[in-house]
N, C-alpha and C. Protein backbone atom coordinates (compact mmCIF):
# COMPACT_ATOMS: atom_id res chain seq x y z
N UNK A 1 14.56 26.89 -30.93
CA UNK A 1 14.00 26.33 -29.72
C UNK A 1 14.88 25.20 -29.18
N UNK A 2 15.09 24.70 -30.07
CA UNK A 2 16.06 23.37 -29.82
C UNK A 2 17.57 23.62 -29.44
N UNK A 3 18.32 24.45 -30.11
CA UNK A 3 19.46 25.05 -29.22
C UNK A 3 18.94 25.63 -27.36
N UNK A 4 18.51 26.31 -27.66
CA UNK A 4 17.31 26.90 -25.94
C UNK A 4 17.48 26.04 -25.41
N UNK A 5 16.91 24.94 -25.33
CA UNK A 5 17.09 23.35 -24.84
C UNK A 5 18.09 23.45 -24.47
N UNK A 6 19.26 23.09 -25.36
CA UNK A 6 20.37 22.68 -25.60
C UNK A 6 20.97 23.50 -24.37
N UNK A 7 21.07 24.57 -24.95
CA UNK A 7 22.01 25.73 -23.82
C UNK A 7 21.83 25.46 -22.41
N UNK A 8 20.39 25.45 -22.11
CA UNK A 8 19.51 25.27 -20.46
C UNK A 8 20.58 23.84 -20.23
N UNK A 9 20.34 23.16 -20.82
CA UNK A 9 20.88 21.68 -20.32
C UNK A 9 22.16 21.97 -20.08
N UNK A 10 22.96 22.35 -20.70
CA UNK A 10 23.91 22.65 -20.64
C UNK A 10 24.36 23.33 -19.25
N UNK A 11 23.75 24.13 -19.15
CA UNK A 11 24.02 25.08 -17.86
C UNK A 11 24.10 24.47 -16.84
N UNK A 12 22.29 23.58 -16.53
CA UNK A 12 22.51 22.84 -15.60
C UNK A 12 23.65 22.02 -15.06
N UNK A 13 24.13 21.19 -16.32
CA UNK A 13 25.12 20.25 -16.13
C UNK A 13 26.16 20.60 -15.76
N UNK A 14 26.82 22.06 -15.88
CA UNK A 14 28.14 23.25 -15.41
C UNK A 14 27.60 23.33 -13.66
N UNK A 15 26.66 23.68 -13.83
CA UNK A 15 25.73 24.25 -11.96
C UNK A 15 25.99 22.55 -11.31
N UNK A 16 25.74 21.85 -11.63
CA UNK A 16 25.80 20.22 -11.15
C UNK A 16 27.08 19.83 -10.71
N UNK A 17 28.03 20.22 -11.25
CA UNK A 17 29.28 19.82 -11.24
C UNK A 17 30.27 21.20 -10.33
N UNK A 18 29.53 21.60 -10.11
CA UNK A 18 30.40 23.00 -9.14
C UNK A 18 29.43 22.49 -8.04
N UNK A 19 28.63 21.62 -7.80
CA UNK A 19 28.18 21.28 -6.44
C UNK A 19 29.13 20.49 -5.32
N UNK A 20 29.18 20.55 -4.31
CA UNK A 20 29.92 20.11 -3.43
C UNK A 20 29.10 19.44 -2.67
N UNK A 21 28.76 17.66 -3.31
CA UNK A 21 28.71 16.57 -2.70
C UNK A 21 29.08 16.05 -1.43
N UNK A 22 27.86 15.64 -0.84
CA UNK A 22 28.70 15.12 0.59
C UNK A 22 29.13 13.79 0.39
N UNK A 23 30.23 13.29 1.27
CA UNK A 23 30.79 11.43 1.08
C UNK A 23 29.70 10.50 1.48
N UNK A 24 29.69 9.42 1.24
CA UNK A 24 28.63 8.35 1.29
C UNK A 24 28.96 8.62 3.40
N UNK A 25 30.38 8.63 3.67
CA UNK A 25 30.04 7.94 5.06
C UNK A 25 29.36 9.71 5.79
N UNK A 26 29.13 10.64 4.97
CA UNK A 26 28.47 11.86 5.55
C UNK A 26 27.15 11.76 5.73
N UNK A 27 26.39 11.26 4.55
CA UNK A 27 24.73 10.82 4.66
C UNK A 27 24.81 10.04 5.14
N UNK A 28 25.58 8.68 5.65
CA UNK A 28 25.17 7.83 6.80
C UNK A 28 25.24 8.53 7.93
N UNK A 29 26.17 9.17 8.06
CA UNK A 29 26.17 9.72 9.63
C UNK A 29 25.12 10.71 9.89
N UNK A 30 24.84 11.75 9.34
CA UNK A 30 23.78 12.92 9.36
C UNK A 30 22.49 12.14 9.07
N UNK A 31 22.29 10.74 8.33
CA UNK A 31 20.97 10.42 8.45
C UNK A 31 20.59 9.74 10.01
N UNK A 32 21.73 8.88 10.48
CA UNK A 32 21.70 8.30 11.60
C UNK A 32 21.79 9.18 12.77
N UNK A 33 21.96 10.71 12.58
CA UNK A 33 21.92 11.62 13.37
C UNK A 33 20.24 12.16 13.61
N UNK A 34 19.80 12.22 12.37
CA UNK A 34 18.48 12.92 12.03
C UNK A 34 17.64 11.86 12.88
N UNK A 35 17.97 10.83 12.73
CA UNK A 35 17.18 9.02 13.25
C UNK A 35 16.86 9.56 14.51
N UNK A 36 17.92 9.40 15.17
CA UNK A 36 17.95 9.56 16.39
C UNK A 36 17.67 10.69 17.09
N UNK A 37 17.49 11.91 16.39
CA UNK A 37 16.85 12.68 17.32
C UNK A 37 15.54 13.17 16.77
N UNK A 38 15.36 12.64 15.82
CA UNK A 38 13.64 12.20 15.82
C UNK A 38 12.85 11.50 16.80
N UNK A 39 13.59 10.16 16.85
CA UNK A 39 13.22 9.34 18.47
C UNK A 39 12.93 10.06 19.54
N UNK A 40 14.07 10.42 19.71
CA UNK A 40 14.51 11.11 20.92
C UNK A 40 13.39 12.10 21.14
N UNK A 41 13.09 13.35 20.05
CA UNK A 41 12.16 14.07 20.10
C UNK A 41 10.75 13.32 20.91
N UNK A 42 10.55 12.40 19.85
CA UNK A 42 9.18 11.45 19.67
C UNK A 42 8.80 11.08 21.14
N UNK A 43 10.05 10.40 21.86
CA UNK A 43 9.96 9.97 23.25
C UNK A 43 9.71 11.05 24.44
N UNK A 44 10.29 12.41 24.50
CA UNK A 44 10.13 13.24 24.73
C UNK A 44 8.47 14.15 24.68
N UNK A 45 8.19 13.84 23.48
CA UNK A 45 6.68 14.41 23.19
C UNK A 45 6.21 13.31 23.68
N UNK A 46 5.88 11.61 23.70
CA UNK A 46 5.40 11.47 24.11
C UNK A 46 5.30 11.35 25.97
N UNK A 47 6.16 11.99 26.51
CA UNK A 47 6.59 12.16 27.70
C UNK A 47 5.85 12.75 28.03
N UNK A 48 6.12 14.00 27.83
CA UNK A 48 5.39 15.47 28.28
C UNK A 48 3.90 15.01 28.08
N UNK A 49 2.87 14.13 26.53
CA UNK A 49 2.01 14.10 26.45
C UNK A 49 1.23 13.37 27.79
N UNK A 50 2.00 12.46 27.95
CA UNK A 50 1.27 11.84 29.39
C UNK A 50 1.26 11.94 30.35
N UNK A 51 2.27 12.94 30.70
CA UNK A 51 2.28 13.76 31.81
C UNK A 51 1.13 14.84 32.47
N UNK A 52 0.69 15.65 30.97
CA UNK A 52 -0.12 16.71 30.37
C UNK A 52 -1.79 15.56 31.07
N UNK A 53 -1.34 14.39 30.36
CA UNK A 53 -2.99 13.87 30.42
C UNK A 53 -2.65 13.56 31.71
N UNK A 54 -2.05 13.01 32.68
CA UNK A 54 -2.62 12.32 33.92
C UNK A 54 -2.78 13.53 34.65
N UNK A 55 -2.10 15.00 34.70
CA UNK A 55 -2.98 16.01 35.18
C UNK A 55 -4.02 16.34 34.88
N UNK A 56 -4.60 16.64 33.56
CA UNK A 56 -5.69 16.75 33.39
C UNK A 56 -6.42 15.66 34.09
N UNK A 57 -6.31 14.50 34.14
CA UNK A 57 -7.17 13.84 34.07
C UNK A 57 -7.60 13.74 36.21
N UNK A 58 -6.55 14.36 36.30
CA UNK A 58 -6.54 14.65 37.72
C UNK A 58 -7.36 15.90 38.26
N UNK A 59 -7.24 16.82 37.64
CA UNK A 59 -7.74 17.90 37.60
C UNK A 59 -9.34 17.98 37.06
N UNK A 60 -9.80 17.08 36.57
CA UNK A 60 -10.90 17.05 35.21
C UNK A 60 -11.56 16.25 36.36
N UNK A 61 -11.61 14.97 36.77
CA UNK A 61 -11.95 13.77 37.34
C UNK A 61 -11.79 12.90 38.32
C-alpha cells in the first residue's frame, strides 16, 4: 500500500514539472486584464439595466 502511495506521488511530481508555468509578470497582466473587463462588463450591465427600467417604468406608469 505504501509503495502505491509512493509511486502516485511520484507521478504527480513528474506531471508537475512538465507543466508550463506562466511568469509572475503573465498573472499580473491576465489578472489586470480579467479586472478590467469584469468592470467594464459590470458597467455595461448596469447600463442596459437602467435603461431596461426607465422604459418599463415608462411603459408600466
Amino acid at each position: 500500500m505504501i509503495e502505491r502511495i509512493r509511486r502516485y506521488l511520484a507521478a504527480v511530481r513528474a506531471e508537475v514539472q512538465r507543466v508550463s508555468w506562466p511568469s509572475k509578470r503573465e498573472v499580473i497582466t491576465f489578472t489586470l486584464l480579467i479586472v478590467l473587463m469584469v468592470v467594464a462588463l459590470g458597467l455595461y450591465l448596469g447600463l442596459v439595466d437602467a435603461v431596461l427600467q426607465q422604459i418599463l417604468r415608462l411603459l408600466i406608469g
